[in-house]
Protein backbone atom coordinates (compact mmCIF):
# COMPACT_ATOMS: atom_id res chain seq x y z
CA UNK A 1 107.23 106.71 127.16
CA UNK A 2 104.66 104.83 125.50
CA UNK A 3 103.79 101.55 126.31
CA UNK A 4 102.20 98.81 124.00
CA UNK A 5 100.68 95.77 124.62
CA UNK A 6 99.26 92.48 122.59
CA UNK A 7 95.98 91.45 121.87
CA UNK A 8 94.83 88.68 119.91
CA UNK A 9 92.91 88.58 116.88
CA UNK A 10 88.99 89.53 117.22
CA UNK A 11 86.14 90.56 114.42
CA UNK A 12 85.63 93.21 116.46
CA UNK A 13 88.52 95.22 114.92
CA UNK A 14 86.46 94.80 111.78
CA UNK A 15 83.62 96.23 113.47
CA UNK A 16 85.29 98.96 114.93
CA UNK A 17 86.69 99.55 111.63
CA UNK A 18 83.47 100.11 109.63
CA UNK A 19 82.16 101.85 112.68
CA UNK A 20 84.97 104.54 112.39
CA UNK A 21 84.63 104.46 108.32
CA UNK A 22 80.83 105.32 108.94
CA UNK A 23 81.76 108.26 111.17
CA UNK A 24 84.90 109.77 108.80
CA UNK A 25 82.68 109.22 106.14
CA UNK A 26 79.69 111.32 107.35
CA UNK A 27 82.38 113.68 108.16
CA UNK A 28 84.30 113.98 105.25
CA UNK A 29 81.88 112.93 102.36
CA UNK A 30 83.27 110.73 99.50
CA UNK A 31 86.52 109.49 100.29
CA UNK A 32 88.80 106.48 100.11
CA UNK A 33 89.24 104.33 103.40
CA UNK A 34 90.91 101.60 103.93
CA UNK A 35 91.44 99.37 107.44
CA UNK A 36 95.09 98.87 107.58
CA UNK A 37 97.40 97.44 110.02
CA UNK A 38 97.07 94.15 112.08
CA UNK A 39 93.88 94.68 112.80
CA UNK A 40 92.74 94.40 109.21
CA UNK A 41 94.48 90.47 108.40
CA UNK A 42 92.06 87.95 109.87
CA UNK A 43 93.51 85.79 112.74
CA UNK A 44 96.66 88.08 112.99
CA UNK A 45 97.08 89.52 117.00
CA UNK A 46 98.70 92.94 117.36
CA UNK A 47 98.77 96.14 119.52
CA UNK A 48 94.99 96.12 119.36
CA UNK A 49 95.19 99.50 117.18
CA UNK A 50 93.09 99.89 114.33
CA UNK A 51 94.39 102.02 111.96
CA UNK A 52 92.72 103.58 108.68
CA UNK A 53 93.96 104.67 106.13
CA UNK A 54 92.07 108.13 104.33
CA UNK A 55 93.17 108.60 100.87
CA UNK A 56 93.29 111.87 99.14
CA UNK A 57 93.77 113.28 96.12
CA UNK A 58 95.68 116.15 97.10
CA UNK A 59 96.98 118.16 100.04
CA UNK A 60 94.79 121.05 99.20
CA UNK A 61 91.69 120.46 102.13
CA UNK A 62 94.28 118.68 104.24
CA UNK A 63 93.69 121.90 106.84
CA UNK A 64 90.02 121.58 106.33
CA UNK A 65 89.60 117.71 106.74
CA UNK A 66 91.41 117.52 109.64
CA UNK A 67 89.36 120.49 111.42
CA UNK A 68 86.78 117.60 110.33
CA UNK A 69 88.27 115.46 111.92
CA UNK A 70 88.71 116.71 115.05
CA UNK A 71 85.11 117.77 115.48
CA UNK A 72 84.44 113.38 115.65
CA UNK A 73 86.71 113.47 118.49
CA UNK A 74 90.14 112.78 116.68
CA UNK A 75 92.03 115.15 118.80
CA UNK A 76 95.68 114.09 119.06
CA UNK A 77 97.16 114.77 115.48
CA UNK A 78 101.13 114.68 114.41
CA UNK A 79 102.31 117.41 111.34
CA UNK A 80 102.59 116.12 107.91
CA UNK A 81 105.95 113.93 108.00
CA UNK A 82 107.05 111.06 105.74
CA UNK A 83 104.11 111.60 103.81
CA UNK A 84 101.42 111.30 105.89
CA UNK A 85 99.13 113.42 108.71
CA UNK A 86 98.88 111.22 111.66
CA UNK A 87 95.60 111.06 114.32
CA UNK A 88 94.54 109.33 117.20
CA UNK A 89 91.34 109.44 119.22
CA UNK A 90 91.51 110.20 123.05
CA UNK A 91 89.97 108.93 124.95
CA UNK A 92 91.51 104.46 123.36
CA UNK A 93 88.76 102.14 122.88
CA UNK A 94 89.15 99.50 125.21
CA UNK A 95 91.15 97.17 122.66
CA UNK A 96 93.33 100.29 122.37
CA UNK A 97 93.71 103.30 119.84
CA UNK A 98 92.15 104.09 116.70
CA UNK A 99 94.49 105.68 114.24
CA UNK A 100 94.13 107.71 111.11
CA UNK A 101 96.76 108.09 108.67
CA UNK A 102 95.94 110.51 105.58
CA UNK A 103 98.14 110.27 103.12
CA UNK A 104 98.00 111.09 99.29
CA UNK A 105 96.53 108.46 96.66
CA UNK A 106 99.06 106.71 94.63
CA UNK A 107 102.09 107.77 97.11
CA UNK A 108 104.53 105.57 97.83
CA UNK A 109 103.30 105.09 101.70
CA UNK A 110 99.67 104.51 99.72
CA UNK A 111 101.26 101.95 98.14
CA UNK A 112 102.88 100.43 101.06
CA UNK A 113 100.37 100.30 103.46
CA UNK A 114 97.85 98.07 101.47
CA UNK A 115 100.46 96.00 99.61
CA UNK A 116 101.98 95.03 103.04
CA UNK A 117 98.32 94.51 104.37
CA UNK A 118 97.48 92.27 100.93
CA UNK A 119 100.67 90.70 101.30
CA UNK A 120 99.76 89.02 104.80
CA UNK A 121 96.06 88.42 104.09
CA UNK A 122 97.28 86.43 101.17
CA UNK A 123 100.14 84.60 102.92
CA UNK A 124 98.87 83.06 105.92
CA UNK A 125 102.34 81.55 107.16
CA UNK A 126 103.88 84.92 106.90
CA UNK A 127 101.12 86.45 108.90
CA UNK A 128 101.55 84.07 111.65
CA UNK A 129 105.30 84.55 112.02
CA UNK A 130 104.77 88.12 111.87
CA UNK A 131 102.38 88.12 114.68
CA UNK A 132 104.81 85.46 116.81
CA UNK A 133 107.48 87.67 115.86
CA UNK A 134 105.63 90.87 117.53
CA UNK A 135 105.00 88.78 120.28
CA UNK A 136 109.12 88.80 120.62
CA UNK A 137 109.53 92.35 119.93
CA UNK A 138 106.79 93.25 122.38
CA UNK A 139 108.95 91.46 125.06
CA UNK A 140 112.70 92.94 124.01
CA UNK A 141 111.55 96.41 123.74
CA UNK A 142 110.03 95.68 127.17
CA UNK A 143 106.65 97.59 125.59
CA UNK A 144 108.06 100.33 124.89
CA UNK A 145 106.72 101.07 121.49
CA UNK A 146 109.76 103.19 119.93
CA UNK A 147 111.83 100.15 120.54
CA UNK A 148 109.27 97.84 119.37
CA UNK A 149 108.85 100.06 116.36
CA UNK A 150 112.21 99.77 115.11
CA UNK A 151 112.83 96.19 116.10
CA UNK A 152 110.43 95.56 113.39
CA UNK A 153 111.66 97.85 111.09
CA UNK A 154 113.80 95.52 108.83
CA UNK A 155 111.27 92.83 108.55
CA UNK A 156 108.33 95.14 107.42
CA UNK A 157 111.48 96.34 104.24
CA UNK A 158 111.74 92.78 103.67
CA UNK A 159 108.15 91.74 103.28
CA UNK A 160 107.66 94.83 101.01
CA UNK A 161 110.25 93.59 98.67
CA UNK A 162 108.55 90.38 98.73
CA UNK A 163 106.03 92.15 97.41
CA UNK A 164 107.64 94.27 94.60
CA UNK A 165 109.13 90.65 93.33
């Protein structure tokens, strides 16, 4: 059982971030990254994760780039499910994991991910209730992050529709 915790805001994530994008990059070549998540709206707190999005133009290499991958020490990786491949770095930095999700460009998770991101980096009120709200979730799933996950569930649907309107 996985637990979580909460950290507040710091430009570090953004450091970390283009760290990590330096590294993929020099891994993988040319590619399309993106710092997603939390971590990437300014003044937002979260699990401390920051994730990145790699986005490809097809499936083809997917076998190749994440043999890539793993040779910069991303390790822990999930099958392709729900549209994405899923990594993680072992051992967490010590603000917590760094994530990779690789999906496909123009793919409806593609989509998602930066529109919600855009979405709260635009609307500053919404970002702050979001990261109150995690706050909550964090202490009704009592950390544990499967619980947390789906608490959240319905209000991540809602702010995508907000942005779809």
């Amino acid at each position: 059982m996985s637990k979580i915790g909460f950290y507040p805001y710091s430009k570090k994530f953004a450091a970390i971030f283009n760290k990590e994008k330096d590294l993929i990059s020099s891994a993988l070549g040319k590619c399309e990254i993106h710092h997603i998540g939390s971590t990437a709206v300014p003044k937002m707190g979260g699990k401390g994760i920051v994730d990145i999005m790699i986005a490809l133009d097809s499936w083809k290499e997917e076998r190749d780039i994440v043999e890539r991958l793993r040779s910069i020490g991303f390790h822990h990786v999930h099958p392709k499910e729900g549209g994405q491949i899923f990594l993680s770095r072992i051992p967490r930095t010590k603000h917590g994991d760094t994530h990779l999700h690789i999906v496909k460009k123009g793919t409806g998770i593609y989509k998602e991910y930066l529109a919600f991101r855009d979405y709260l980096r635009a609307h500053r009120a919404e970002a702050k209730r979001y990261a109150d709200l995690k706050r909550l979730w964090r202490k009704q799933a009592k950390g544990v992050r499967t619980y947390y996950t789906t608490l959240k569930g319905n209000y991540v649907k809602d702010v995508l529709k907000k942005c779809h309107d």
